[in-house]
C-alpha atoms as a PDB file:
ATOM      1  CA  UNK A   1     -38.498 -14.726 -14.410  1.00  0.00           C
ATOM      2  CA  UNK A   2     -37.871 -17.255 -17.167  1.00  0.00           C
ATOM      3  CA  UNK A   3     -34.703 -19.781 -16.199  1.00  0.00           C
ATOM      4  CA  UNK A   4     -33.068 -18.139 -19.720  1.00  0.00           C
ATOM      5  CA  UNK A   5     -32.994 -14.714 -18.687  1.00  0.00           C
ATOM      6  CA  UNK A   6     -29.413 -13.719 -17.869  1.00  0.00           C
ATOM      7  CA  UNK A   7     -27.456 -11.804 -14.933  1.00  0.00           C
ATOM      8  CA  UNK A   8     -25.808  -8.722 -15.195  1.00  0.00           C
ATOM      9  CA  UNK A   9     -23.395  -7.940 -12.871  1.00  0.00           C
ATOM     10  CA  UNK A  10     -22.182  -4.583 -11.851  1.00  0.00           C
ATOM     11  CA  UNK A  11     -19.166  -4.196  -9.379  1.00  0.00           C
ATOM     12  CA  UNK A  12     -17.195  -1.234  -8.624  1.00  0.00           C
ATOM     13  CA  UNK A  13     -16.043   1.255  -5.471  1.00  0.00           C
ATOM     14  CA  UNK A  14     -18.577   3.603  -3.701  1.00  0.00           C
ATOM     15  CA  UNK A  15     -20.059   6.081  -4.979  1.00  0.00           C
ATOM     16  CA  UNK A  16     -19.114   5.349  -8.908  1.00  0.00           C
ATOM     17  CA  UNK A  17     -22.841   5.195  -9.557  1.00  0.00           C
ATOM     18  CA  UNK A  18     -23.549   1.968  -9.516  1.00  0.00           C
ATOM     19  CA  UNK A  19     -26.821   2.186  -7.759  1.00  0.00           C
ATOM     20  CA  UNK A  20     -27.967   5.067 -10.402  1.00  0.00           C
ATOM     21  CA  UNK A  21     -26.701   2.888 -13.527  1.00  0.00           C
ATOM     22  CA  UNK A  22     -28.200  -0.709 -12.110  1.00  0.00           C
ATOM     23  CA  UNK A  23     -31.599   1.071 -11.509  1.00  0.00           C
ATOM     24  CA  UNK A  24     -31.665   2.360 -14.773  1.00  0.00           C
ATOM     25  CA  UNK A  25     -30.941  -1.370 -16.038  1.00  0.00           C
ATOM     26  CA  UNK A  26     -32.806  -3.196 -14.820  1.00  0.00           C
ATOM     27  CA  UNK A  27     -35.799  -0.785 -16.096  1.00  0.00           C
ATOM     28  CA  UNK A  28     -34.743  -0.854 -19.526  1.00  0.00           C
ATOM     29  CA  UNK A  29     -34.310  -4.830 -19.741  1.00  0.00           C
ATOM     30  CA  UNK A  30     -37.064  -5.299 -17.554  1.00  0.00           C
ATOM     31  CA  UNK A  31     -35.378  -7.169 -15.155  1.00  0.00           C
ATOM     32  CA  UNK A  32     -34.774  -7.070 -11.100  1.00  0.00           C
ATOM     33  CA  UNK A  33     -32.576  -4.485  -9.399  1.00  0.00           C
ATOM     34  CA  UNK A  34     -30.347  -6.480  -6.927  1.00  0.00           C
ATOM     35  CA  UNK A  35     -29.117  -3.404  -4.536  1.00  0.00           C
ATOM     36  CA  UNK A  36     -26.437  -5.717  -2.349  1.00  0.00           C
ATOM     37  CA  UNK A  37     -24.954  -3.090  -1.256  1.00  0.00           C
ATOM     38  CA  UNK A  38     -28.206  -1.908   1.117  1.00  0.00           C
ATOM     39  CA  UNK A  39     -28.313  -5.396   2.076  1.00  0.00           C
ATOM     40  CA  UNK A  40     -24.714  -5.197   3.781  1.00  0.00           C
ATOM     41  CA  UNK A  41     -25.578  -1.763   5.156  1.00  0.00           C
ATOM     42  CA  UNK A  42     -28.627  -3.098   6.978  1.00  0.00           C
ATOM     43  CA  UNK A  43     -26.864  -5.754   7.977  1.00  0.00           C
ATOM     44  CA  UNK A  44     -24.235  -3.221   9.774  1.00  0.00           C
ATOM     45  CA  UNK A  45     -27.266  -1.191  11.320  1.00  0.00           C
ATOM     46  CA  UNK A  46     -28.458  -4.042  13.386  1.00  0.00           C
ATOM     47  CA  UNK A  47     -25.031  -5.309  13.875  1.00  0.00           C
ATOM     48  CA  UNK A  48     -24.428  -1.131  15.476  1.00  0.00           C
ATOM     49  CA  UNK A  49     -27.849  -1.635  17.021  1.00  0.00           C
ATOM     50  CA  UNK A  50     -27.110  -4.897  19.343  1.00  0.00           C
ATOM     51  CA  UNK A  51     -23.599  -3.391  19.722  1.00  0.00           C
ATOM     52  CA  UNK A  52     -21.666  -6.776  18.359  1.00  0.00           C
ATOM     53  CA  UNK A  53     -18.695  -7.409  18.570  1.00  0.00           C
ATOM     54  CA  UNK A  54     -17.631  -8.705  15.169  1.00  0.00           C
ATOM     55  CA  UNK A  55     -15.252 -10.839  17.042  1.00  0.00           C
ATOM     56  CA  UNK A  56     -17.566 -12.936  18.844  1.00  0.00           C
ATOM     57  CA  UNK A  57     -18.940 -15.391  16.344  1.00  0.00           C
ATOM     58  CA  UNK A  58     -21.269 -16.673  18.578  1.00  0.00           C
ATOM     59  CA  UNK A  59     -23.215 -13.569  19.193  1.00  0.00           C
ATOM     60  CA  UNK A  60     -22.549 -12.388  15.288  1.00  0.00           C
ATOM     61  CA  UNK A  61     -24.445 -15.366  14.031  1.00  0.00           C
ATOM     62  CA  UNK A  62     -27.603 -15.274  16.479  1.00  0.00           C
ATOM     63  CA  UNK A  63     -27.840 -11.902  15.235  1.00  0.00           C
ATOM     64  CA  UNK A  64     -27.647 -12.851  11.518  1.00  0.00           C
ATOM     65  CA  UNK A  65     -30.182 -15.577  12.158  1.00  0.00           C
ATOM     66  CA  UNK A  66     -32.475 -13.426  13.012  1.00  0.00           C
ATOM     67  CA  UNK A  67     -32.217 -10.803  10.461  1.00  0.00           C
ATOM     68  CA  UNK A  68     -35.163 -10.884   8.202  1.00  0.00           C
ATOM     69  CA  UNK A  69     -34.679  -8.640   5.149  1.00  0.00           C
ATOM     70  CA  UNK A  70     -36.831  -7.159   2.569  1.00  0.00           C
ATOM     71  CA  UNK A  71     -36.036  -5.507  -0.461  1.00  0.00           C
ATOM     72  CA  UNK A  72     -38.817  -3.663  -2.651  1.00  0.00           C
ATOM     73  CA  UNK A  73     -39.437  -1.528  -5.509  1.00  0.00           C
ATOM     74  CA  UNK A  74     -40.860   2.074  -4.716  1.00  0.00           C
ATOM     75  CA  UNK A  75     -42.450   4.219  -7.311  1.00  0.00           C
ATOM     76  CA  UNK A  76     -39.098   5.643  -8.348  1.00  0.00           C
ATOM     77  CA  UNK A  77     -37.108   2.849  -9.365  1.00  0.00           C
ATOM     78  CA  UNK A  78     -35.373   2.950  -6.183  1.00  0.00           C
ATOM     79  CA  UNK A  79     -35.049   0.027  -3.356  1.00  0.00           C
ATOM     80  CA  UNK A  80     -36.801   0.412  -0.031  1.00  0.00           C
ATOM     81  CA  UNK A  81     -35.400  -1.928   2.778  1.00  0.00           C
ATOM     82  CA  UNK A  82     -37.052  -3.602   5.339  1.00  0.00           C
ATOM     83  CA  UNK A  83     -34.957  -4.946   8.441  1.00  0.00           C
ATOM     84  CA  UNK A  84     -37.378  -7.147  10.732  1.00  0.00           C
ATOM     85  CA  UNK A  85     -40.301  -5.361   8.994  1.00  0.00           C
ATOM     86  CA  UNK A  86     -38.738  -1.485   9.836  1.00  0.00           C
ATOM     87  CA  UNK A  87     -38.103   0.371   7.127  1.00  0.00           C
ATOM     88  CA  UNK A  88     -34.731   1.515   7.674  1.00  0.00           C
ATOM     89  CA  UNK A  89     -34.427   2.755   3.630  1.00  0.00           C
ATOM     90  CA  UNK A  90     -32.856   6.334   4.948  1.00  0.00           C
ATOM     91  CA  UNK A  91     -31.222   4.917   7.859  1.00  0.00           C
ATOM     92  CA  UNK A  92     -28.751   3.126   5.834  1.00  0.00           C
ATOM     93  CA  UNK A  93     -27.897   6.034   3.097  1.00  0.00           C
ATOM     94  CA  UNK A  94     -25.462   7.718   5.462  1.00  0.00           C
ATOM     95  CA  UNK A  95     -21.181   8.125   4.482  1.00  0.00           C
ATOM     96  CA  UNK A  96     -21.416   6.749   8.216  1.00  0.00           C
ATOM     97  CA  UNK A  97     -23.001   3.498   7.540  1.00  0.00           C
ATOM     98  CA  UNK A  98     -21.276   3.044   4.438  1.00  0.00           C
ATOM     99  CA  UNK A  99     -18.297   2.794   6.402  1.00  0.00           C
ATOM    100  CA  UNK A 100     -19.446   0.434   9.041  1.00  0.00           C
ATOM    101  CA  UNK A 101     -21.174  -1.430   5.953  1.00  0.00           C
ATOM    102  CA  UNK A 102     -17.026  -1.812   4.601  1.00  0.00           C
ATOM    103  CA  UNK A 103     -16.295  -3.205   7.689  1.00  0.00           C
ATOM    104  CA  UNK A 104     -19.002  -5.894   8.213  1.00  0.00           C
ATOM    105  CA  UNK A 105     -18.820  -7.307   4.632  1.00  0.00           C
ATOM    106  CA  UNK A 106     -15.554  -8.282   5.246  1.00  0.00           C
ATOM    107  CA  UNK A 107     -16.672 -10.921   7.938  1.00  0.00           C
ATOM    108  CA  UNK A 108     -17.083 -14.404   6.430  1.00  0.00           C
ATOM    109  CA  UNK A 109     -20.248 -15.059   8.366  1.00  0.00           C
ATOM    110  CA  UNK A 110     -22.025 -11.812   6.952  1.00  0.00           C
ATOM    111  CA  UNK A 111     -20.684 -13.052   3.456  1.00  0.00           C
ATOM    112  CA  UNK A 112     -21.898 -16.528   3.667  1.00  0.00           C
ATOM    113  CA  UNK A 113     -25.248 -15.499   5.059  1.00  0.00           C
ATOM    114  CA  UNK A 114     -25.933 -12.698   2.233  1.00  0.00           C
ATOM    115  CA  UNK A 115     -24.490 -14.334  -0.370  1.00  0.00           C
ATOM    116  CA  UNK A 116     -26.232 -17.405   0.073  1.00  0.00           C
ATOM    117  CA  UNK A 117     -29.561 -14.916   0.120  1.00  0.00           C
ATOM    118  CA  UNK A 118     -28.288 -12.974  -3.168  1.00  0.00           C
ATOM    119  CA  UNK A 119     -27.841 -16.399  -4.718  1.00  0.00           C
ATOM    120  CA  UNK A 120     -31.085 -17.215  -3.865  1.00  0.00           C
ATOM    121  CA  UNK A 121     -32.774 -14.116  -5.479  1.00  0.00           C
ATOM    122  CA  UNK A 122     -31.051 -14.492  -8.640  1.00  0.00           C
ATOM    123  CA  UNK A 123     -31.372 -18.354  -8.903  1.00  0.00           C
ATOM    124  CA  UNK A 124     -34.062 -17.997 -11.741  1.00  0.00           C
ATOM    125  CA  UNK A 125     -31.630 -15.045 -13.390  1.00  0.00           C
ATOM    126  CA  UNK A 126     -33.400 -11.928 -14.721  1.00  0.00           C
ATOM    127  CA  UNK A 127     -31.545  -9.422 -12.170  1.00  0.00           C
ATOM    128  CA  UNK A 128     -29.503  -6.693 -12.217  1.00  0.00           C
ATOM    129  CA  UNK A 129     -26.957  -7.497  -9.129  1.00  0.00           C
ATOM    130  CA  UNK A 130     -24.969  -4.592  -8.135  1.00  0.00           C
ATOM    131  CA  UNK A 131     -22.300  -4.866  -5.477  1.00  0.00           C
ATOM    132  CA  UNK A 132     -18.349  -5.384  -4.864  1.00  0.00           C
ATOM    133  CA  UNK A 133     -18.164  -9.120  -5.362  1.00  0.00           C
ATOM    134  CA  UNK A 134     -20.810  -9.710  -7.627  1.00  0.00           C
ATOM    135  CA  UNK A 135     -19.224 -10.776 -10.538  1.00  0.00           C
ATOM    136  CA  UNK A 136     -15.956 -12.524  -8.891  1.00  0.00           C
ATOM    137  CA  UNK A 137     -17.900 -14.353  -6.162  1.00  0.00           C
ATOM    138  CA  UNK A 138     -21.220 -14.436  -6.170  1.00  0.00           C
ATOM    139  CA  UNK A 139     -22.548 -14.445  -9.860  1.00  0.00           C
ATOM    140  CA  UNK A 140     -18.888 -15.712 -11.659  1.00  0.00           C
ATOM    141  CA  UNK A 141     -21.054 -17.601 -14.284  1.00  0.00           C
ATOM    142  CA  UNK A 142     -23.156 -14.177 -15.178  1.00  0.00           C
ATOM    143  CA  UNK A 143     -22.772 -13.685 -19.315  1.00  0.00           C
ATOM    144  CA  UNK A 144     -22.666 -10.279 -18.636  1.00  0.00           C
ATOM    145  CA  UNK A 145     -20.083  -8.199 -15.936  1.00  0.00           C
ATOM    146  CA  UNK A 146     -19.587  -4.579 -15.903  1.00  0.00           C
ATOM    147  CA  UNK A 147     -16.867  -2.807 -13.456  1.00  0.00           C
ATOM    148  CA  UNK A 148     -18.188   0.539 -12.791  1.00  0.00           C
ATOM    149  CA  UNK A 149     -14.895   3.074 -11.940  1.00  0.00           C
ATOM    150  CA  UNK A 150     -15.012   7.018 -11.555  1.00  0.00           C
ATOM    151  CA  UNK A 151     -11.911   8.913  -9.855  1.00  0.00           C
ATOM    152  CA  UNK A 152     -12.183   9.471  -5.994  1.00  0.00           C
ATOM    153  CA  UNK A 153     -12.717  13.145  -6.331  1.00  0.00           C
ATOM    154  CA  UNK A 154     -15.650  12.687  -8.736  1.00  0.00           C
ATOM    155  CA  UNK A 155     -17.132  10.052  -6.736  1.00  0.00           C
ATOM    156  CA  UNK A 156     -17.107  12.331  -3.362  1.00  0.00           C
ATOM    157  CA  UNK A 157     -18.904  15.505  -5.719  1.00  0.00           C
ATOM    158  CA  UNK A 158     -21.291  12.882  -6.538  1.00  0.00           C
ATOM    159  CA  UNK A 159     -21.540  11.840  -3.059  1.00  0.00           C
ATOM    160  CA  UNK A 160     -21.872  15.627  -1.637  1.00  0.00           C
ATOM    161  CA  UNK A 161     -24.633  16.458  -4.540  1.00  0.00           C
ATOM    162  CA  UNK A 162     -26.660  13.430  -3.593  1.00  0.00           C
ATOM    163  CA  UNK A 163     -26.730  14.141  -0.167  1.00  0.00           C
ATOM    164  CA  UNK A 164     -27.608  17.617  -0.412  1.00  0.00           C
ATOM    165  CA  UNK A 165     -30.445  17.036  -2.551  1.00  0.00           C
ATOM    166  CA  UNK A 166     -32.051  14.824   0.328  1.00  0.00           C
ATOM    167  CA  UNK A 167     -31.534  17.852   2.499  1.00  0.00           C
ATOM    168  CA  UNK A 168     -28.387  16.620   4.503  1.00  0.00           C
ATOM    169  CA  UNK A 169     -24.926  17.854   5.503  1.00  0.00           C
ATOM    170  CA  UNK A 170     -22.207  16.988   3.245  1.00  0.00           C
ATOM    171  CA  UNK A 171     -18.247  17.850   3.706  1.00  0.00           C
ATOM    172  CA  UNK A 172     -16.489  17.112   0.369  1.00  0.00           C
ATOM    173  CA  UNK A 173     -13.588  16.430   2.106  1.00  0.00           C
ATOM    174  CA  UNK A 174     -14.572  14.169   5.192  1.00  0.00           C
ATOM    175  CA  UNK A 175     -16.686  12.085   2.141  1.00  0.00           C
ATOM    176  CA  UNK A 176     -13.316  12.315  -0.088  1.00  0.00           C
ATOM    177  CA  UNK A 177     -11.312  10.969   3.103  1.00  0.00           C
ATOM    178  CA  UNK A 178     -13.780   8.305   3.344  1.00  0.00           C
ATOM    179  CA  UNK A 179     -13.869   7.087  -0.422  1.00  0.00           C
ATOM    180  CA  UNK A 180     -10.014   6.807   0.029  1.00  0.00           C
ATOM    181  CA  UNK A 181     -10.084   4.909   2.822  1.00  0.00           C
ATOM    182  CA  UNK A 182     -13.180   2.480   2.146  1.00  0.00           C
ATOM    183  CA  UNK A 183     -11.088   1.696  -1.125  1.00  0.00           C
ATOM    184  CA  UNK A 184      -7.894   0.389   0.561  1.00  0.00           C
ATOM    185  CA  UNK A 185     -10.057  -1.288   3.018  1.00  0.00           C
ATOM    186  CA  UNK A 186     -12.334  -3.078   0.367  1.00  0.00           C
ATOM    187  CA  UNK A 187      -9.650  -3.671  -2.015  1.00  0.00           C
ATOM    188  CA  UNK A 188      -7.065  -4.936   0.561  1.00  0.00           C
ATOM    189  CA  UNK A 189      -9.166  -7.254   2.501  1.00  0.00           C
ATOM    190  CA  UNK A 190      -8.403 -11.126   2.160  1.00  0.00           C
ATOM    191  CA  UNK A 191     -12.420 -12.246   1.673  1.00  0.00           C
ATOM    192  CA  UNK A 192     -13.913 -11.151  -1.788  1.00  0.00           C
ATOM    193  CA  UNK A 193     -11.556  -8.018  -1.898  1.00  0.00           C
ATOM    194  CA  UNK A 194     -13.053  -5.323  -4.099  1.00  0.00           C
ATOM    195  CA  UNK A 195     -11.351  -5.642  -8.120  1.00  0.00           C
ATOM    196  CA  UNK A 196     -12.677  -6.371 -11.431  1.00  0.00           C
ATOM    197  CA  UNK A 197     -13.843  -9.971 -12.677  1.00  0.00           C
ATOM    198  CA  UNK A 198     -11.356 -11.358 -15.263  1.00  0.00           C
ATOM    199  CA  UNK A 199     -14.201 -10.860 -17.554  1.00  0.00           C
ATOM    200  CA  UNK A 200     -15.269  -7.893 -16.562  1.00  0.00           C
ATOM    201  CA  UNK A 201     -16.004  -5.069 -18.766  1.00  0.00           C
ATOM    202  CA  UNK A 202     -14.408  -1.333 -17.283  1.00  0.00           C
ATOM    203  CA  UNK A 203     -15.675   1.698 -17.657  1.00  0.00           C
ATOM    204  CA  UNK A 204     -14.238   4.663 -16.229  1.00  0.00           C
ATOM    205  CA  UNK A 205     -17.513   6.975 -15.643  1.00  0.00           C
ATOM    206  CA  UNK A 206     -15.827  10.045 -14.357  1.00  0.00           C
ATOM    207  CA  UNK A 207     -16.802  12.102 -17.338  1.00  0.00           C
ATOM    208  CA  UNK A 208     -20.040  10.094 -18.882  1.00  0.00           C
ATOM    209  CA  UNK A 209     -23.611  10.547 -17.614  1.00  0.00           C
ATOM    210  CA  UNK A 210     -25.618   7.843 -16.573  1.00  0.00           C
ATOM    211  CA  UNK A 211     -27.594   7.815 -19.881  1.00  0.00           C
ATOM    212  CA  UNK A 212     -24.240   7.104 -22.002  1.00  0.00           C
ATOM    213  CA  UNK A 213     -22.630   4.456 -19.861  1.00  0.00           C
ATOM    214  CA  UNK A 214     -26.363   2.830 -19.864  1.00  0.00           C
ATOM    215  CA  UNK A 215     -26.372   3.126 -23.422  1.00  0.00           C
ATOM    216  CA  UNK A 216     -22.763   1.610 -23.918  1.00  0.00           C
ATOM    217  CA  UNK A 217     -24.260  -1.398 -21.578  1.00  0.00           C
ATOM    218  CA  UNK A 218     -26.588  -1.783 -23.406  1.00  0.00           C
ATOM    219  CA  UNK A 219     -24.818  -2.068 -26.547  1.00  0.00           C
ATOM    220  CA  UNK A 220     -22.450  -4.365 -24.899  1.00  0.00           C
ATOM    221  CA  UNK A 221     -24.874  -6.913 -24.629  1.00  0.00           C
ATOM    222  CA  UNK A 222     -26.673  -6.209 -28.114  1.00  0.00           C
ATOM    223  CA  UNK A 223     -29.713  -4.703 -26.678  1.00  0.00           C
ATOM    224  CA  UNK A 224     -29.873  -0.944 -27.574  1.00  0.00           C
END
């Protein structure tokens, strides 16, 4: 990627479609998808896996050290993720580790150590970073910063539907309850709490589809 390319930052709470709407970006400007959000959930499947105590600092950061993680295209514009070479891609799409994902990324040793790798991946620019903190922490110098929004109840049909097209259970209301809750937790939280950059452009995508808040994006930056 050329040093002039920009970053594009897209923050908001789960499940407003921020995955969906960075893919879709980053194919129309060409550019790298930046899924941060997988990287904190594999992060909280090996910190499940070795049973750490987020507490102990000590054992946390051997753990982290050893982490080696991958992130590649696939043939649909999606993001497969490697954790110490396993490919753990459906392991980490679960409400469950979503959750668990909430609570890791709000230790500052997970932060530094991911952040530090995000910064590293979008050093040259030329990325589409989506995430919670991307445009407030990580990225606060990227031209262009999007805060994607959708109401709860929205965002847990959205959930359910995506679920159940990858053949899994899905209870609208445990997901609901767990939307809720990841909210407070996220937006509450003292490190990088979950909000909008200063400069951050909000859209509320409750009743747009992905093509039309792509499109309005787009025209944001004077590319459509």
């Amino acid at each position: 990627m050329a040093a002039e390319e920009p970053i594009v930052t897209i923050d908001g709470p789960s499940g407003a479609g921020k995955s969906t709407i960075s893919r879709m970006m980053a194919a129309r400007l060409h550019f790298t998808y930046l899924d941060t959000g997988a990287m904190y959930r594999a992060v909280g499947l090996a910190v499940e896996r070795h049973s750490i105590d987020l507490a102990d600092s000590a054992a946390l950061k051997g753990c982290l050290d050893a982490i080696r993680l991958e992130l590649l295209p696939n043939a649909h514009d999606d993001v497969r993720v490697f954790l110490n070479g396993e490919d753990v891609s459906a392991a980490i799409r679960t409400p469950a580790m979503a959750m668990v994902a909430s609570r890791v990324s709000a230790n500052p040793l997970v932060r530094e150590k991911l952040t530090e790798l995000q910064r590293a991946i979008g050093q040259h620019g030329g990325i589409v970073a989506e995430g919670r903190d991307m445009g407030t922490v990580v990225f606060p110098a990227a031209p262009y910063k999007f805060y994607l929004d959708a109401s709860p109840a929205e965002r847990a049909r959205r959930r359910c539907e995506q679920l159940r097209q990858k053949g899994q259970e899905a209870d609208y209301q445990e997901i609901l309850d767990q939307i809720v809750k990841r909210d407070y937790d996220d937006s509450k939280r003292a490190l990088a709490p979950l909000k909008p950059a200063a400069d951050a452009v909000i859209i509320d995508s409750s009743a747009m589809d992905p093509e039309a808040v792509v499109a309005f994006m787009l025209r944001h930056m004077g590319k459509a």
